[in-house]
N, C-alpha and C. Protein backbone atom coordinates (compact mmCIF):
# COMPACT_ATOMS: atom_id res chain seq x y z
N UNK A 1 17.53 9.64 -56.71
CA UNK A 1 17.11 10.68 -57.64
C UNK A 1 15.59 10.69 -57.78
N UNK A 2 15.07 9.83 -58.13
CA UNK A 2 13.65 9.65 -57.88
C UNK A 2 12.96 9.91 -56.69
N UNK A 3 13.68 9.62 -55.86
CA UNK A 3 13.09 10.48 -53.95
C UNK A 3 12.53 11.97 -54.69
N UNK A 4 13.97 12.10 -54.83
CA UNK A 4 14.16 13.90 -54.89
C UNK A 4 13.12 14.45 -55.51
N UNK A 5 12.57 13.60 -56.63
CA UNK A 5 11.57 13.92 -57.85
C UNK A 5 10.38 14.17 -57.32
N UNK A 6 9.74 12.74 -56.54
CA UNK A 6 9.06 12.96 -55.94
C UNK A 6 8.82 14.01 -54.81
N UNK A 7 9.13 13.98 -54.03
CA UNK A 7 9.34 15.40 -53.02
C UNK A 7 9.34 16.36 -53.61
N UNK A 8 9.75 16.72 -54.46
CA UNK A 8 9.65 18.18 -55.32
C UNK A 8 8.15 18.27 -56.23
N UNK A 9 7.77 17.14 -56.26
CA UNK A 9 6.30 17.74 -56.92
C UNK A 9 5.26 17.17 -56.22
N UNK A 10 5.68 16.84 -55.22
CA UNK A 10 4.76 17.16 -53.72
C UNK A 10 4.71 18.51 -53.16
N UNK A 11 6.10 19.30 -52.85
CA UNK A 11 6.12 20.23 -52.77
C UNK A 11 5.26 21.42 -53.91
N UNK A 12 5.44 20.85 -54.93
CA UNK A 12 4.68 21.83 -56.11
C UNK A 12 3.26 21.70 -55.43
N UNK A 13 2.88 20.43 -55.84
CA UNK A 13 1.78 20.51 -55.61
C UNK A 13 0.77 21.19 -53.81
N UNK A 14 1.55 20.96 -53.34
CA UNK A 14 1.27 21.83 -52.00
C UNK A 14 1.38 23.12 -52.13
N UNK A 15 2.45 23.85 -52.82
CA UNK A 15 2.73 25.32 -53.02
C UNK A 15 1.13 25.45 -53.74
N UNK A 16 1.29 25.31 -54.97
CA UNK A 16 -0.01 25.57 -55.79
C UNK A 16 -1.35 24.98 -55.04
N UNK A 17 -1.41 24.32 -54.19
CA UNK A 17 -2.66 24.04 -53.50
C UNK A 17 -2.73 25.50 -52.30
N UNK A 18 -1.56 25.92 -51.64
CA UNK A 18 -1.72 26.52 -50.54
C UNK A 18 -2.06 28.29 -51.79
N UNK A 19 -1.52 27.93 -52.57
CA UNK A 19 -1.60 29.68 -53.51
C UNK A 19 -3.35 29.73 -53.61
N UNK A 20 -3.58 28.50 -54.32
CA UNK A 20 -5.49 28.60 -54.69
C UNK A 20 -6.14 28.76 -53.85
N UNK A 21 -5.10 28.59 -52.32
CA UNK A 21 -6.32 28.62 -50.70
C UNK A 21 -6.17 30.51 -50.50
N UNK A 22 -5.46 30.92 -50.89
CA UNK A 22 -4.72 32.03 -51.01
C UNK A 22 -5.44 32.91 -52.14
N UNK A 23 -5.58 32.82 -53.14
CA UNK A 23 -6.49 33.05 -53.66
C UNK A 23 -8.04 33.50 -53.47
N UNK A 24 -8.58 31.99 -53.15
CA UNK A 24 -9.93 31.67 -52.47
C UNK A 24 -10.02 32.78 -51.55
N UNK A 25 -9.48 33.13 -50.62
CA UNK A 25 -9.35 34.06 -49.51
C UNK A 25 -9.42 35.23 -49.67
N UNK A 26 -8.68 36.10 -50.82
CA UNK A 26 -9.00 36.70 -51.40
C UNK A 26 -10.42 37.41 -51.74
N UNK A 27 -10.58 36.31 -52.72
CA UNK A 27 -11.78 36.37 -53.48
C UNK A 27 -13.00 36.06 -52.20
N UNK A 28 -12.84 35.70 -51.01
CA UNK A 28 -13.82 35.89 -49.98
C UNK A 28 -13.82 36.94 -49.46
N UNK A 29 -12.82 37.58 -48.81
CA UNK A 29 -12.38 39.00 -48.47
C UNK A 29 -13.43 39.92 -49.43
N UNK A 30 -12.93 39.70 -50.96
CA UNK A 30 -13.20 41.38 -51.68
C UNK A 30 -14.70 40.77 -52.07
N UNK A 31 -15.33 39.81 -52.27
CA UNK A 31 -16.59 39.40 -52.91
C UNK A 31 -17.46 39.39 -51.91
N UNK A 32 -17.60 38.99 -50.70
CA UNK A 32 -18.26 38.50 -49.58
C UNK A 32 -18.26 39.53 -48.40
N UNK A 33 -17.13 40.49 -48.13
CA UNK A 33 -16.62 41.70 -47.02
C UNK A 33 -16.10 40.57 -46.20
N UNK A 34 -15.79 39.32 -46.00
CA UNK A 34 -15.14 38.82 -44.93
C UNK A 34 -13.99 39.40 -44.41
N UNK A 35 -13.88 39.32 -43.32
CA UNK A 35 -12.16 40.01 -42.58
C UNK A 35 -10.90 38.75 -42.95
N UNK A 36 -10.02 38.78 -42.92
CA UNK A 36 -8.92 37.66 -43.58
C UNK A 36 -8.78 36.37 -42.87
N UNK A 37 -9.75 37.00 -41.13
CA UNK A 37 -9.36 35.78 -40.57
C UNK A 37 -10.51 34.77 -40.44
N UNK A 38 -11.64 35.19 -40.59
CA UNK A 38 -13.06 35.01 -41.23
C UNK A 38 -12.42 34.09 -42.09
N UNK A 39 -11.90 34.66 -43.35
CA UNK A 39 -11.66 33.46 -44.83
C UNK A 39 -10.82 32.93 -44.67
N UNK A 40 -10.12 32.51 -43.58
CA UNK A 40 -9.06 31.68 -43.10
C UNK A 40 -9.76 30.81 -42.06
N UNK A 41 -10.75 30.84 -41.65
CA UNK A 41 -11.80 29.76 -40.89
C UNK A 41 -12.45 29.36 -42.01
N UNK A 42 -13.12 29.87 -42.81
CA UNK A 42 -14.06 29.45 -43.84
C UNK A 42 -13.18 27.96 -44.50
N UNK A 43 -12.30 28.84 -44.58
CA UNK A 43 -11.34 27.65 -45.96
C UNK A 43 -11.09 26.32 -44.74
N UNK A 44 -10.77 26.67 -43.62
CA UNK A 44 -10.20 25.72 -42.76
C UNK A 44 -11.79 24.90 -42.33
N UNK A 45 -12.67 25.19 -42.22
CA UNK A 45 -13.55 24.71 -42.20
C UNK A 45 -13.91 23.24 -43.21
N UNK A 46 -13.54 23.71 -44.14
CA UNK A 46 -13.81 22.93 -45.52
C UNK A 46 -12.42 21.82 -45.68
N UNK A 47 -11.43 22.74 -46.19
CA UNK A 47 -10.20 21.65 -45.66
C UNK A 47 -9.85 20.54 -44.42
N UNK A 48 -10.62 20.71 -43.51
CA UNK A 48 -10.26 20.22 -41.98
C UNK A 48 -11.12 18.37 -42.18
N UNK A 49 -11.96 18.83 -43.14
CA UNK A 49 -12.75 17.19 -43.68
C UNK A 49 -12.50 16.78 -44.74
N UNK A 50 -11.48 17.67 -45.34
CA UNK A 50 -11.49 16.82 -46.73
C UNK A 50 -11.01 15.48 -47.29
N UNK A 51 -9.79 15.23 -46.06
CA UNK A 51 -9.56 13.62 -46.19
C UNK A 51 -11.01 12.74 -45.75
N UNK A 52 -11.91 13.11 -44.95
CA UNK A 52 -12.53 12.21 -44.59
C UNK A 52 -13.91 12.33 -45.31
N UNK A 53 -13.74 13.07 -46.23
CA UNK A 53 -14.75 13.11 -47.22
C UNK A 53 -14.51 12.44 -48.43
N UNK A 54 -13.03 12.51 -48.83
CA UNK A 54 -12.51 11.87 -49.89
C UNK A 54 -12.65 10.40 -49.46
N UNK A 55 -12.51 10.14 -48.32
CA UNK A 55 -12.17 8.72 -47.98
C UNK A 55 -13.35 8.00 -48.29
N UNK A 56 -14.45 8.38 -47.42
CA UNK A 56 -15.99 8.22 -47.91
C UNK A 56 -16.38 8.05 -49.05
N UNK A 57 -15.94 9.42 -49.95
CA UNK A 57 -16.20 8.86 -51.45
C UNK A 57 -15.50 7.85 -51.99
N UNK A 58 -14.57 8.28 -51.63
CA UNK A 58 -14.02 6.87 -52.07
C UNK A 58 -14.29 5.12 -51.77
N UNK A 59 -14.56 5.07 -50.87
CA UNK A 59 -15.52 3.71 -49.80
C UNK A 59 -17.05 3.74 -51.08
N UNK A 60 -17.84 4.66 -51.18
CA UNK A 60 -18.86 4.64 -52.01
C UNK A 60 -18.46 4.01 -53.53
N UNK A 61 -17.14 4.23 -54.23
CA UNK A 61 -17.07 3.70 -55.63
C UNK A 61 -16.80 2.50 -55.23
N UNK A 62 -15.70 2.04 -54.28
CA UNK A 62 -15.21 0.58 -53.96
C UNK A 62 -17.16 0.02 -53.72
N UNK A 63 -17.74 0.48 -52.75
CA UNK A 63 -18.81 -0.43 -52.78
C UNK A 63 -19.71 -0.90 -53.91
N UNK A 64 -19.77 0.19 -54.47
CA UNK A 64 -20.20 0.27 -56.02
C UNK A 64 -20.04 -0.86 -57.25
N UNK A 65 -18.29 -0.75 -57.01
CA UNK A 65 -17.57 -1.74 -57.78
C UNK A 65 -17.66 -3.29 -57.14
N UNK A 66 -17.65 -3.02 -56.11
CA UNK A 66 -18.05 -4.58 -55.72
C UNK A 66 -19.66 -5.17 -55.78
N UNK A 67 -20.32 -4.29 -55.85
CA UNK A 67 -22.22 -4.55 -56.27
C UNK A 67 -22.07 -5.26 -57.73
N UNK A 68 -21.47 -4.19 -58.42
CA UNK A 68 -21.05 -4.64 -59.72
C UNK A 68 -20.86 -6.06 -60.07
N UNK A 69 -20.03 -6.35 -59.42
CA UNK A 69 -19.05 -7.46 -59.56
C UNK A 69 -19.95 -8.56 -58.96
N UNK A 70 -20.58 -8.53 -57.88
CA UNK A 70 -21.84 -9.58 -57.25
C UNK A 70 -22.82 -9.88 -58.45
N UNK A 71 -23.28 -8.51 -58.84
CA UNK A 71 -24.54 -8.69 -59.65
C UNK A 71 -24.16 -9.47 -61.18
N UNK A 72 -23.20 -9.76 -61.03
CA UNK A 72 -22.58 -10.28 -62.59
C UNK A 72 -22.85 -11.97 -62.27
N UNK A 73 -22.84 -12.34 -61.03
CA UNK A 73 -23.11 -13.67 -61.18
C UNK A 73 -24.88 -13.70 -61.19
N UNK A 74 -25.07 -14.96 -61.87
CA UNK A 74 -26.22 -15.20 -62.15
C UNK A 74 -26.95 -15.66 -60.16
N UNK A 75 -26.20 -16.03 -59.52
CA UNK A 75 -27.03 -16.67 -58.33
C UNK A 75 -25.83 -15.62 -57.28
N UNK A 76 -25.88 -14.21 -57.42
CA UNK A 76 -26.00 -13.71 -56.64
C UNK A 76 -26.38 -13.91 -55.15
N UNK A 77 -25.72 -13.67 -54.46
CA UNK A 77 -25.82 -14.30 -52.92
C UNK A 77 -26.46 -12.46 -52.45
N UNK A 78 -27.88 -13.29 -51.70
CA UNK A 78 -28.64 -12.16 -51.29
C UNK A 78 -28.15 -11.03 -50.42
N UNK A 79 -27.34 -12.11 -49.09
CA UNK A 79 -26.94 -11.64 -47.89
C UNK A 79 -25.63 -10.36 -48.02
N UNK A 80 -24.95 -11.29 -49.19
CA UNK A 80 -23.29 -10.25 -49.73
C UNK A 80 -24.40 -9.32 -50.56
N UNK A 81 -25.28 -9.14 -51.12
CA UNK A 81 -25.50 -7.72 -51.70
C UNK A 81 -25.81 -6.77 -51.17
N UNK A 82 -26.75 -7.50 -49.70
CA UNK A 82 -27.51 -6.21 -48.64
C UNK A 82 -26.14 -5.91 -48.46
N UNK A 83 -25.82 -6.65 -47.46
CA UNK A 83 -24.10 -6.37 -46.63
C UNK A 83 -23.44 -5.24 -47.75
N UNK A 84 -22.98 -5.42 -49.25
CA UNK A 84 -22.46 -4.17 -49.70
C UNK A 84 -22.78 -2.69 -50.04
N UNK A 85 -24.84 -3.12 -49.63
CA UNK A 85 -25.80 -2.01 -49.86
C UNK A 85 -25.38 -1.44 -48.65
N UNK A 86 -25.25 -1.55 -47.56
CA UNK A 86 -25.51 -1.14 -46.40
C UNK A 86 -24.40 -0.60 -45.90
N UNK A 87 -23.06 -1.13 -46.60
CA UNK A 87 -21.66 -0.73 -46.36
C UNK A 87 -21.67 0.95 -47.53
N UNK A 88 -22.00 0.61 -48.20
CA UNK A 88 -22.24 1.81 -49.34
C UNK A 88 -23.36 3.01 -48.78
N UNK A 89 -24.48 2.78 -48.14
CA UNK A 89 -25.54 3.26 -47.59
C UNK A 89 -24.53 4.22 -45.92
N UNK A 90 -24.03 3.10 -45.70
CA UNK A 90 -23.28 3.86 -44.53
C UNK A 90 -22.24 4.97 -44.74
N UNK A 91 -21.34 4.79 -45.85
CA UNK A 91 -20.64 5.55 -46.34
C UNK A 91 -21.21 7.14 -47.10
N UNK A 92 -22.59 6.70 -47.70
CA UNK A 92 -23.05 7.87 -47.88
C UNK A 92 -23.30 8.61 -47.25
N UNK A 93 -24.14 8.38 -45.93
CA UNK A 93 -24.18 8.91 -44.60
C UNK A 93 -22.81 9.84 -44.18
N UNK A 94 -22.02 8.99 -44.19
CA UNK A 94 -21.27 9.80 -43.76
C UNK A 94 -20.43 11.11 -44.68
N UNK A 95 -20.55 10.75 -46.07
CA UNK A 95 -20.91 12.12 -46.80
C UNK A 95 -21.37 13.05 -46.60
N UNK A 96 -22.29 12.73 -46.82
CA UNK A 96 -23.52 14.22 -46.01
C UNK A 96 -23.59 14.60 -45.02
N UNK A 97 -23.34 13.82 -43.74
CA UNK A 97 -22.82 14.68 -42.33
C UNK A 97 -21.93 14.99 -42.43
N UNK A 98 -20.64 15.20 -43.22
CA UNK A 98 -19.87 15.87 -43.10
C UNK A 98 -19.92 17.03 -44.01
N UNK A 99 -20.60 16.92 -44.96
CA UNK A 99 -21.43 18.41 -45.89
C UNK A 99 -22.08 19.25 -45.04
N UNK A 100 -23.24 18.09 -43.95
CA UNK A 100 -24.08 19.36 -43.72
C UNK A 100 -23.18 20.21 -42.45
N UNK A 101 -22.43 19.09 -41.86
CA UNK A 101 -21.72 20.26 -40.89
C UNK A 101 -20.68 21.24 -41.43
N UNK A 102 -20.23 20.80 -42.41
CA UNK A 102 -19.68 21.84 -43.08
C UNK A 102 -20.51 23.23 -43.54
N UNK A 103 -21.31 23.15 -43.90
CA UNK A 103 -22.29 24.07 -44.18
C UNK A 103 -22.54 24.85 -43.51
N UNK A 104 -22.94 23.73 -42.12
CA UNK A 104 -23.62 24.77 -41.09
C UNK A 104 -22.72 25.69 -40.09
N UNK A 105 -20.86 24.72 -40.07
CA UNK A 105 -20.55 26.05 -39.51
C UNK A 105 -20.01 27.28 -40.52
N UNK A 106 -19.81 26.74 -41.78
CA UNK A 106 -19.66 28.08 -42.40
C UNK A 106 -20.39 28.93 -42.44
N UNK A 107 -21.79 28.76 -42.51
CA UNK A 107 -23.11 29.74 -42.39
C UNK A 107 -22.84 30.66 -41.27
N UNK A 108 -22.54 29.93 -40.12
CA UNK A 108 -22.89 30.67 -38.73
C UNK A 108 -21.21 31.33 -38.79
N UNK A 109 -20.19 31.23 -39.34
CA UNK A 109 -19.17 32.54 -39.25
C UNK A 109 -19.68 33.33 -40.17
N UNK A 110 -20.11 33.24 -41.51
CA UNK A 110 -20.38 34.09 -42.37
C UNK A 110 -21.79 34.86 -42.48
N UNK A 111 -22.70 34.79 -41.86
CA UNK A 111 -23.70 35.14 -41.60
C UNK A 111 -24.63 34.24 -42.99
N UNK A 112 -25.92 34.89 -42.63
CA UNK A 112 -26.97 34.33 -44.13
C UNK A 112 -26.59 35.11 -45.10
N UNK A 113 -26.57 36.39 -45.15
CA UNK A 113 -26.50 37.44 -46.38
C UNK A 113 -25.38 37.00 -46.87
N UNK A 114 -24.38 36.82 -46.52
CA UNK A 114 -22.78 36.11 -47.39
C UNK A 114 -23.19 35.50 -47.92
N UNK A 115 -23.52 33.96 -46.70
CA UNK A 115 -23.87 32.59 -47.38
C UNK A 115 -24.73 32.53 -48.55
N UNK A 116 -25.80 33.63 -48.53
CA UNK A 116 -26.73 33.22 -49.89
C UNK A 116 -26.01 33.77 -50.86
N UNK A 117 -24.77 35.16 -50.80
CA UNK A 117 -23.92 35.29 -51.92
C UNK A 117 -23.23 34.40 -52.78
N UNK A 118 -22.43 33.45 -51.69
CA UNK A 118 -21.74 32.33 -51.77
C UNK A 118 -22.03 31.25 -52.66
N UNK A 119 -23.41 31.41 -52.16
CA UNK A 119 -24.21 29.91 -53.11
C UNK A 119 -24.82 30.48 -54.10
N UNK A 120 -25.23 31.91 -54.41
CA UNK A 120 -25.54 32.57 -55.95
C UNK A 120 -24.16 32.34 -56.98
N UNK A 121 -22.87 32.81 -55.96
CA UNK A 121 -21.72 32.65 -56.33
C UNK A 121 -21.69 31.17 -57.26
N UNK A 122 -21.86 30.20 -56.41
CA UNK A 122 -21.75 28.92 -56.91
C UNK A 122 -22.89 28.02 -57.92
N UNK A 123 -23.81 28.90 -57.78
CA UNK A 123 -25.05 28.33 -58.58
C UNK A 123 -24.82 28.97 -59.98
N UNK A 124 -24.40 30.39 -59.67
CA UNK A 124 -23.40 30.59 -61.40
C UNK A 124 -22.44 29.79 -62.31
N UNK A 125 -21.81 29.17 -61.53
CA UNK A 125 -20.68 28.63 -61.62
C UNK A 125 -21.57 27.00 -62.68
N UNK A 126 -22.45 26.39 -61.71
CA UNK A 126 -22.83 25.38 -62.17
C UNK A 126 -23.65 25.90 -63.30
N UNK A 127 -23.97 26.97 -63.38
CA UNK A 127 -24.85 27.58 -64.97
C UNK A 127 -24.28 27.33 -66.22
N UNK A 128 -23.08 28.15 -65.90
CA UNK A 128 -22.19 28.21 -66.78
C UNK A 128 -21.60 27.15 -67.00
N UNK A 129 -21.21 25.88 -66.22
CA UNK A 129 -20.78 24.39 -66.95
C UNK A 129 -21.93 23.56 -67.74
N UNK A 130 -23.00 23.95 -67.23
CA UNK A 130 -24.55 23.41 -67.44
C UNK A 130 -24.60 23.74 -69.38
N UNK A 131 -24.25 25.21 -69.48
CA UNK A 131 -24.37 25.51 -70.89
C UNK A 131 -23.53 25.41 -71.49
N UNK A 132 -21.79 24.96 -71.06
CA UNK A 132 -20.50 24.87 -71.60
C UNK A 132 -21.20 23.00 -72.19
N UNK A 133 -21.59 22.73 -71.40
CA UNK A 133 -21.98 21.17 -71.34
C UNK A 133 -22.83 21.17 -72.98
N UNK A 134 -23.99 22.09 -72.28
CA UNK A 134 -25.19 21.78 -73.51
C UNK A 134 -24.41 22.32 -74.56
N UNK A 135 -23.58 23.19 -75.10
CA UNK A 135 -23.02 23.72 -76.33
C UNK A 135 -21.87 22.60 -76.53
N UNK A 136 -21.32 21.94 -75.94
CA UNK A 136 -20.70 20.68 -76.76
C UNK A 136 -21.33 19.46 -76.74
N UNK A 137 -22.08 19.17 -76.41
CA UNK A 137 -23.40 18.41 -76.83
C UNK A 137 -23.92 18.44 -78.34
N UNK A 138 -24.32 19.50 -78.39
CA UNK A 138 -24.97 20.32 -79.80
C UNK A 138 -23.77 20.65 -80.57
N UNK A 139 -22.87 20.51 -79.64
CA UNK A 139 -21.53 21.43 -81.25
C UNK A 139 -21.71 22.57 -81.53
N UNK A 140 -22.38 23.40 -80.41
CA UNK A 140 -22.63 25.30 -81.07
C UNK A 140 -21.30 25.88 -80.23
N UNK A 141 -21.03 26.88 -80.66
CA UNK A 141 -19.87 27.49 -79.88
C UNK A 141 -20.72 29.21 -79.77
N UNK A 142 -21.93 29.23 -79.46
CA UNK A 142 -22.54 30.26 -79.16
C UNK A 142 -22.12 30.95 -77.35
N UNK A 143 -22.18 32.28 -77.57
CA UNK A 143 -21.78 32.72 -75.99
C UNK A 143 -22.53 33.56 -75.98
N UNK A 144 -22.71 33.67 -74.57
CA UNK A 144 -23.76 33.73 -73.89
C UNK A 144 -23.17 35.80 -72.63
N UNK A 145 -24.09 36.15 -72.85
CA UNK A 145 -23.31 37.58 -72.01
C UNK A 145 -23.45 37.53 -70.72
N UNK A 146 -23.89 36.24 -70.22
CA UNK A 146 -23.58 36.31 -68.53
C UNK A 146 -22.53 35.10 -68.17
N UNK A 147 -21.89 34.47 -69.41
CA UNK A 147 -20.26 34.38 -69.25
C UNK A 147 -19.30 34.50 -68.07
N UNK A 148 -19.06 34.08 -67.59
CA UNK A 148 -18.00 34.45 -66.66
C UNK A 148 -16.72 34.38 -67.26
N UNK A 149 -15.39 35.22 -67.18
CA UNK A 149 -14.35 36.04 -67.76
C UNK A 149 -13.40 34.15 -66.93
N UNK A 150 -12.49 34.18 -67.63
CA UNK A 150 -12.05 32.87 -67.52
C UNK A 150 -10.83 32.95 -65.82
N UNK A 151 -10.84 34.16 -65.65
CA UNK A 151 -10.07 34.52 -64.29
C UNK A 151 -11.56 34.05 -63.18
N UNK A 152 -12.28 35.25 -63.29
CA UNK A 152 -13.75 34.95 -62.58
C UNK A 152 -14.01 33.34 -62.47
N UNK A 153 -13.82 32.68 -63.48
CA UNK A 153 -14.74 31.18 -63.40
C UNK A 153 -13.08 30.29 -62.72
N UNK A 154 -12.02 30.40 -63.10
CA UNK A 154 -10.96 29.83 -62.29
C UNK A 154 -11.01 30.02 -60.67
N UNK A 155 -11.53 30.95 -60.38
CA UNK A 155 -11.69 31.28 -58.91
C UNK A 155 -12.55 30.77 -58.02
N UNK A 156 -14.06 30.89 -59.02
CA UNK A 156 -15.01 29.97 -58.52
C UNK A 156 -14.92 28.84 -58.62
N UNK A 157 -14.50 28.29 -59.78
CA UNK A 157 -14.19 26.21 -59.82
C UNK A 157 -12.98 26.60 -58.26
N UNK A 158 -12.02 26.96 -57.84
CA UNK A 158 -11.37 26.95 -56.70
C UNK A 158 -11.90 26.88 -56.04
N UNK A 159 -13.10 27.65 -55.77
CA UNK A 159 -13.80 27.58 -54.55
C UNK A 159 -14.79 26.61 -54.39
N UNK A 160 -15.12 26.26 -55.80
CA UNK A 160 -16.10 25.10 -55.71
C UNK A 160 -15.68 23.47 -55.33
N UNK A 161 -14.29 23.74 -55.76
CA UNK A 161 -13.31 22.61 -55.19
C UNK A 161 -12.98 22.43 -53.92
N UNK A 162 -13.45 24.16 -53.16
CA UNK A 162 -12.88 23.78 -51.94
C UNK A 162 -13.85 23.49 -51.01
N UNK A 163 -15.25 23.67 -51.31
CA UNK A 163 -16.59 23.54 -50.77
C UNK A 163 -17.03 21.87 -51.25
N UNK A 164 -16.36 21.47 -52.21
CA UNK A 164 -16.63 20.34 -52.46
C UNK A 164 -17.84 20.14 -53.32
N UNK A 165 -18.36 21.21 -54.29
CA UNK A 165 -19.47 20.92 -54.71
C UNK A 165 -19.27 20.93 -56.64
């Protein structure tokens, strides 16, 4: 019975992951003029690294947590801290080459004029958490008229999830 459980909200969760790619696509199509199969490379572009981006990040907190854990002793051993700098240092690396190639082939299907849409697209996005941020900080519940409508900003956090940024 518990199999079953599981499998079924694996399945959820895949349905609702493949709907938001579905979505995303969409919202590239009517926002961007992409053709469907255009935003079906775009997305596959981004998805096609995402285990090995997650994995990376993930390698970066483990190294992290183990610096941690070195630096807590008083006679720290020099050699184990480079060694976890350098294991962490490597892992970042491989973060960012897999960003920037991500980047760069999305650029070159979508042209520049998209791409700089894309990233106005997304530089909104971070505006608007930037001031959601600063107003619960301060405790104001002031709004602001370049707002994004809570459909609009669900679409972009999707896409910002799927760009990884």
């Amino acid at each position: 019975m518990r199999r079953i459980v599981v499998i079924m909200v694996v399945l959820a969760i895949a349905a609702s992951a493949a709907g938001a790619q579905e979505e995303v696509k969409g919202q590239l199509v009517k926002r961007l003029g992409l053709t469907s199969q255009q935003a079906e490379q775009f997305i596959a572009i981004y998805a096609d690294g995402a285990i090995d981006l997650a994995k990376a990040r993930a390698e970066i907190n483990v190294q992290k947590a183990v610096l941690a854990k070195l630096l807590l002793d008083v006679d720290a051993n020099d050699r184990e801290v480079e060694k976890v700098l350098r294991q962490a240092m490597e892992a970042e690396l491989q973060v960012r080459l897999i960003q920037v190639r991500r980047e760069l082939a999305a650029r070159k299907l979508v042209g520049d004029r998209r791409w700089l849409q894309l990233r106005e697209l997304l530089r909104r996005l971070a505006a608007q958490k930037a001031r959601e941020a600063a107003r619960q900080a301060g405790g104001r519940q002031a709004t602001d008229e370049a707002e994004l409508d809570a459909r609009e900003r669900a679409l972009l956090q999707e896409l910002a999830d799927l760009l990884g940024e």
